[in-house]
C-alpha atoms as a PDB file:
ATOM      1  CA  UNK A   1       1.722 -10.084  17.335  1.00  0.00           C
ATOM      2  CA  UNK A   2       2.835  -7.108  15.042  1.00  0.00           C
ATOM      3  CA  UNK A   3       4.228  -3.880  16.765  1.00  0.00           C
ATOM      4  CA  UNK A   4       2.363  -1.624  15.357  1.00  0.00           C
ATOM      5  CA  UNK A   5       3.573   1.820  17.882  1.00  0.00           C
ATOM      6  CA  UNK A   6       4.633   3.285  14.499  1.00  0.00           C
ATOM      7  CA  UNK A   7       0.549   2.847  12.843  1.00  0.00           C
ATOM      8  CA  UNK A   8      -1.201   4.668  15.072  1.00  0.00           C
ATOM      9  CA  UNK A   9      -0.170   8.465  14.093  1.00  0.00           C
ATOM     10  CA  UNK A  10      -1.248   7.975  10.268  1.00  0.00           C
ATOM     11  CA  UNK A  11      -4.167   6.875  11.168  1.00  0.00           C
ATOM     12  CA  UNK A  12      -6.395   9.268  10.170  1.00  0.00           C
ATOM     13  CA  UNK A  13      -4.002  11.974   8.664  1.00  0.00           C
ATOM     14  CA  UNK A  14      -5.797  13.744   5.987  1.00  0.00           C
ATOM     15  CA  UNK A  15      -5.041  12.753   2.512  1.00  0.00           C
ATOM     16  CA  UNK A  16      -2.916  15.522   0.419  1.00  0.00           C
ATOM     17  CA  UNK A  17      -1.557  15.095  -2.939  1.00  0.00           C
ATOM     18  CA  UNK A  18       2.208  13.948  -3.031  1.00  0.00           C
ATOM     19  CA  UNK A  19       2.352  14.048   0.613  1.00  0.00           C
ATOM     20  CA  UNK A  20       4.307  11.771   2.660  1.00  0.00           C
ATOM     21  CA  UNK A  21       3.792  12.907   6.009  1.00  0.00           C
ATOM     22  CA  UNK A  22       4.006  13.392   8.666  1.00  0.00           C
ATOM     23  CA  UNK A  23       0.957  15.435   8.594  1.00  0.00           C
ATOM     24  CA  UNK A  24      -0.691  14.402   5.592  1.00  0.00           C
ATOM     25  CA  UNK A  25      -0.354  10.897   3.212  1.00  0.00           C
ATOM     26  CA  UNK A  26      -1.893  10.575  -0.333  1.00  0.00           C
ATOM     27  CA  UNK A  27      -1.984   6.900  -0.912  1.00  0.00           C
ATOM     28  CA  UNK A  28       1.649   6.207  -2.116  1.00  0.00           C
ATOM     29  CA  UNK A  29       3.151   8.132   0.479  1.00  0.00           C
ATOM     30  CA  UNK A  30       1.405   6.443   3.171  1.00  0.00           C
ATOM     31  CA  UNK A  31       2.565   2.962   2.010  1.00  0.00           C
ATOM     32  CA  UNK A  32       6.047   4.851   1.311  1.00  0.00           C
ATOM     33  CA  UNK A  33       5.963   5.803   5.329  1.00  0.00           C
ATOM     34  CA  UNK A  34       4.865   2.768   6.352  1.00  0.00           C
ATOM     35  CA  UNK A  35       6.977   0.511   4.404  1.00  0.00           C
ATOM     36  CA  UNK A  36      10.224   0.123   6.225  1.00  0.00           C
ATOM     37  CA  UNK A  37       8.317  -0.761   9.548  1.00  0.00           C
ATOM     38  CA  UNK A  38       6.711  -3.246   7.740  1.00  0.00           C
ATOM     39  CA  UNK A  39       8.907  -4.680   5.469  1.00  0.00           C
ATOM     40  CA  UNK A  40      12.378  -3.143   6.076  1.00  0.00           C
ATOM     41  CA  UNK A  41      12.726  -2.000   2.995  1.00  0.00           C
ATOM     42  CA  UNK A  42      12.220   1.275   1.580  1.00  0.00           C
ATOM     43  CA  UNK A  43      10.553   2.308  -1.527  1.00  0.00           C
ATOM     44  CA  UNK A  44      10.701   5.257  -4.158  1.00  0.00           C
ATOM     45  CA  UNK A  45       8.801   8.245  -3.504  1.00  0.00           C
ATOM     46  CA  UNK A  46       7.346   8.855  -7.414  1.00  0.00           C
ATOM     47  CA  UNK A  47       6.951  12.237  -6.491  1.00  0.00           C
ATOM     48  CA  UNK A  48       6.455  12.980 -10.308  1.00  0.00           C
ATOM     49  CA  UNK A  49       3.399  11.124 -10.801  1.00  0.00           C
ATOM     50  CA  UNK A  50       0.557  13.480 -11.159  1.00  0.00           C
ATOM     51  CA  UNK A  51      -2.140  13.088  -9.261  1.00  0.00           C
ATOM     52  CA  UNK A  52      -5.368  11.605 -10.600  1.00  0.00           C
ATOM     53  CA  UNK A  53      -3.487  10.733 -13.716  1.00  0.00           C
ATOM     54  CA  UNK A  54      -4.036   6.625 -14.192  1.00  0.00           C
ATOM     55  CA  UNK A  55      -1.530   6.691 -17.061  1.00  0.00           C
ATOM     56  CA  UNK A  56       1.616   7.961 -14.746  1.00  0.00           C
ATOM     57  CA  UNK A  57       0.167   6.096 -12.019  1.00  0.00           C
ATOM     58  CA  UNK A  58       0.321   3.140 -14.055  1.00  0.00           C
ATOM     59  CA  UNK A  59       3.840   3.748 -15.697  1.00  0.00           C
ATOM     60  CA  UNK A  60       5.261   4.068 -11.865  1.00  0.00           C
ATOM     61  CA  UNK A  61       3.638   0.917 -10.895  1.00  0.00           C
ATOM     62  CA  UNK A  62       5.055  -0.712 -13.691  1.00  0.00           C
ATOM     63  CA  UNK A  63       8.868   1.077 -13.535  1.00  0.00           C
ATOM     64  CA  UNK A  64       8.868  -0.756  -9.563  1.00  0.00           C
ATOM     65  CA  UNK A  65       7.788  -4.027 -11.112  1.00  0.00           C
ATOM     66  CA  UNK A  66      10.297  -3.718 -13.908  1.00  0.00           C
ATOM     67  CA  UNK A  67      13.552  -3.163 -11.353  1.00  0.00           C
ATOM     68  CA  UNK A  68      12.926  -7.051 -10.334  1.00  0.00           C
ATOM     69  CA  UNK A  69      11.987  -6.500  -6.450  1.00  0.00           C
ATOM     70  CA  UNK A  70       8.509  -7.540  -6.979  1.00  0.00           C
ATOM     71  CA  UNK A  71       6.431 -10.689  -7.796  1.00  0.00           C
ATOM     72  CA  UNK A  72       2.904 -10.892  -8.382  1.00  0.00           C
ATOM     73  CA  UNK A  73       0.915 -13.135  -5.511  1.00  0.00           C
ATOM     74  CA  UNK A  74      -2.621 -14.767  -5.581  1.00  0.00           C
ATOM     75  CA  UNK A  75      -3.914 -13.479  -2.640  1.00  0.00           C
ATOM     76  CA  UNK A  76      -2.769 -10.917  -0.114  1.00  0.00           C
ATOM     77  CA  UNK A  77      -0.284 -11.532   2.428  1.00  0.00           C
ATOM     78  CA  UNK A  78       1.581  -9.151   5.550  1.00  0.00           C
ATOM     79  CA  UNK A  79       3.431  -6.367   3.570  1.00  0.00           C
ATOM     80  CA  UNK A  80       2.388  -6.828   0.048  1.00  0.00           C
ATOM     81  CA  UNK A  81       1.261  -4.003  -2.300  1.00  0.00           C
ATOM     82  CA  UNK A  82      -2.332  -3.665  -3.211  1.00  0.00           C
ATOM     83  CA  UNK A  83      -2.883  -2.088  -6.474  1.00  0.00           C
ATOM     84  CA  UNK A  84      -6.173  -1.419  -7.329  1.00  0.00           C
ATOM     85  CA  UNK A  85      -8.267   0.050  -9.958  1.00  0.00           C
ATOM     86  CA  UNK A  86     -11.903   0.727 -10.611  1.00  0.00           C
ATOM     87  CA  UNK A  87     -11.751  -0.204 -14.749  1.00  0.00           C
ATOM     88  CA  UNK A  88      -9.110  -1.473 -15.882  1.00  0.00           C
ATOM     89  CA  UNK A  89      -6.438   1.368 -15.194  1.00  0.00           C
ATOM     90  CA  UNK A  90      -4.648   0.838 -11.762  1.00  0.00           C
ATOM     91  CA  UNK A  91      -5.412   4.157  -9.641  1.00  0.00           C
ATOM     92  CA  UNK A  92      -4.899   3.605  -5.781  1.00  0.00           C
ATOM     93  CA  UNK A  93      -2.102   1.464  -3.832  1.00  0.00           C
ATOM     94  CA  UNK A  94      -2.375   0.597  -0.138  1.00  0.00           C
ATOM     95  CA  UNK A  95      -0.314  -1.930   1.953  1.00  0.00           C
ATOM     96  CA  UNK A  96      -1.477  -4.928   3.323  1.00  0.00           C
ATOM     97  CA  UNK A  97      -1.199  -5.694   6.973  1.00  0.00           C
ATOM     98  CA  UNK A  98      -1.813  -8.707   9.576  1.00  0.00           C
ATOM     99  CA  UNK A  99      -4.163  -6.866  11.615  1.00  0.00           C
ATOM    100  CA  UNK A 100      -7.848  -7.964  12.705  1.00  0.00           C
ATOM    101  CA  UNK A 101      -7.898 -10.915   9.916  1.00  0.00           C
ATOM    102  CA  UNK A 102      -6.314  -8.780   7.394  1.00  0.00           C
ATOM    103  CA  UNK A 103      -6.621  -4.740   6.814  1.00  0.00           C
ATOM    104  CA  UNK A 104      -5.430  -2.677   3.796  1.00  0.00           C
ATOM    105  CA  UNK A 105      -3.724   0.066   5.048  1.00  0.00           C
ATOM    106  CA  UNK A 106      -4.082   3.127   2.259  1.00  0.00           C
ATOM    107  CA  UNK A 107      -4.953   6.959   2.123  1.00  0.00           C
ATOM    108  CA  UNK A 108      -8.106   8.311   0.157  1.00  0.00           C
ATOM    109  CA  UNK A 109      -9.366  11.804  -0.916  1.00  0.00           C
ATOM    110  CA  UNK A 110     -11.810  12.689   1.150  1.00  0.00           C
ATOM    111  CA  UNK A 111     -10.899  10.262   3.902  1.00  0.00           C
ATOM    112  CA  UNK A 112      -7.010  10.427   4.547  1.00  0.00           C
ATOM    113  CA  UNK A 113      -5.652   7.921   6.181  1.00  0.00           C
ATOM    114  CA  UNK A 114      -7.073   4.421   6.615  1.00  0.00           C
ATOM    115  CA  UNK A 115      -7.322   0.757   7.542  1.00  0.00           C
ATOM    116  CA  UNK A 116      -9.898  -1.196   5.549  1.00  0.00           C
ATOM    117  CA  UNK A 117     -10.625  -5.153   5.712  1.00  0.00           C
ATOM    118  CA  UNK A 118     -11.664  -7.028   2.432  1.00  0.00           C
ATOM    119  CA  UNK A 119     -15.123  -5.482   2.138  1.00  0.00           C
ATOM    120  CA  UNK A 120     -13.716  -2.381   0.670  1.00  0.00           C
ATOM    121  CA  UNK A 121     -11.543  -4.706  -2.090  1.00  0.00           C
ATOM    122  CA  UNK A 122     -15.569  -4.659  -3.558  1.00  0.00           C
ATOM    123  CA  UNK A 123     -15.090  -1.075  -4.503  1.00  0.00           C
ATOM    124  CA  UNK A 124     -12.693  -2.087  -7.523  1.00  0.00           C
ATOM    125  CA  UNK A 125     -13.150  -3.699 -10.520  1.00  0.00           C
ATOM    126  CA  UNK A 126      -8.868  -4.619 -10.796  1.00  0.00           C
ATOM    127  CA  UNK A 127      -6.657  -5.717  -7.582  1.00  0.00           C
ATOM    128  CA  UNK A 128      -3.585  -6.734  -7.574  1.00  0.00           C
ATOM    129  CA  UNK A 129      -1.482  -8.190  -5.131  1.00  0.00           C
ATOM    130  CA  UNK A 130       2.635  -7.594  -5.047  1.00  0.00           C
ATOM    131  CA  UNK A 131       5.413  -8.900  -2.825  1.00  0.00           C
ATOM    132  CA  UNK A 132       8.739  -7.303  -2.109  1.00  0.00           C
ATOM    133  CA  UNK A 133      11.104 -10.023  -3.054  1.00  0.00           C
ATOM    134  CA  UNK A 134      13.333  -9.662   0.128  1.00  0.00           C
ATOM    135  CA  UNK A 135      10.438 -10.181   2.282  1.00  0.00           C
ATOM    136  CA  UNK A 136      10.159 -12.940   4.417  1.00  0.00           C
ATOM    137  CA  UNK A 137       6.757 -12.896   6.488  1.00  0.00           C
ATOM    138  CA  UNK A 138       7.538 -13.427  10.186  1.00  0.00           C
ATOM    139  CA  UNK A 139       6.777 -18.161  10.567  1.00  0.00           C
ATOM    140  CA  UNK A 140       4.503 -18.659  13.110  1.00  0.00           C
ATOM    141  CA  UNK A 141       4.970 -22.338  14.931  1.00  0.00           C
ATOM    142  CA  UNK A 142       1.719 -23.954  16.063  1.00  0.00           C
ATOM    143  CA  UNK A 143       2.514 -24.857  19.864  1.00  0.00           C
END
């Protein structure tokens, strides 16, 4: 089971452009908050992509993919990125986590902070899943 004493005050922060908390997340700075309880790892802030601008949004995904500490997966798996887009521009990022058969973890306008299963993958035409290289999901050993 994950510890997840650290999820439970985002939850339901309000969202807020560029903010990464602690009283308000848009949806890179929640997955930058949540990120080294998840993975151990910490992550960039991007603090100069404007918001609701696909393009920059785009250019920052691809500058993290381009410094080699990601790989693209099939499916989603326990602290990967989940980039997602509603044409074919990527516009909203959330973090996957091991929770309740699987819940995306992201921040939206309107909404703030929250934790969404696979139904709400529907709401995009483009997802993407991406793993942090140094990752290593925790092996679980059938008893």
């Amino acid at each position: 089971m994950m510890d997840c004493d650290w999820l439970l005050p985002l939850l339901n922060k309000p969202w807020r452009a560029y903010a990464t908390g602690p009283k308000a997340y848009d949806c890179w700075g929640v997955v930058y908050a949540a990120f080294p309880h998840v993975v151990g790892a910490s992550v960039k802030r991007h603090l100069d992509v404007k918001s609701n601008c696909p393009r920059a949004f785009e250019k920052a995904v691809a500058d993290e993919i381009a410094t080699g500490a990601w790989e693209q997966i099939p499916e989603p798996e326990h602290g990967c990125l989940v980039l997602l887009g509603t044409g074919t521009e990527l516009r909203h990022v959330g973090l996957w986590l091991a929770i309740n058969g699987g819940r995306m973890l992201h921040s939206i306008e309107g909404a703030g902070v929250q934790l969404d299963g696979r139904a709400h993958l529907s709401n995009y035409h483009r997802i993407e899943y991406w793993r942090y290289v140094g990752f290593k999901p925790p092996c679980s050993t059938a008893a």
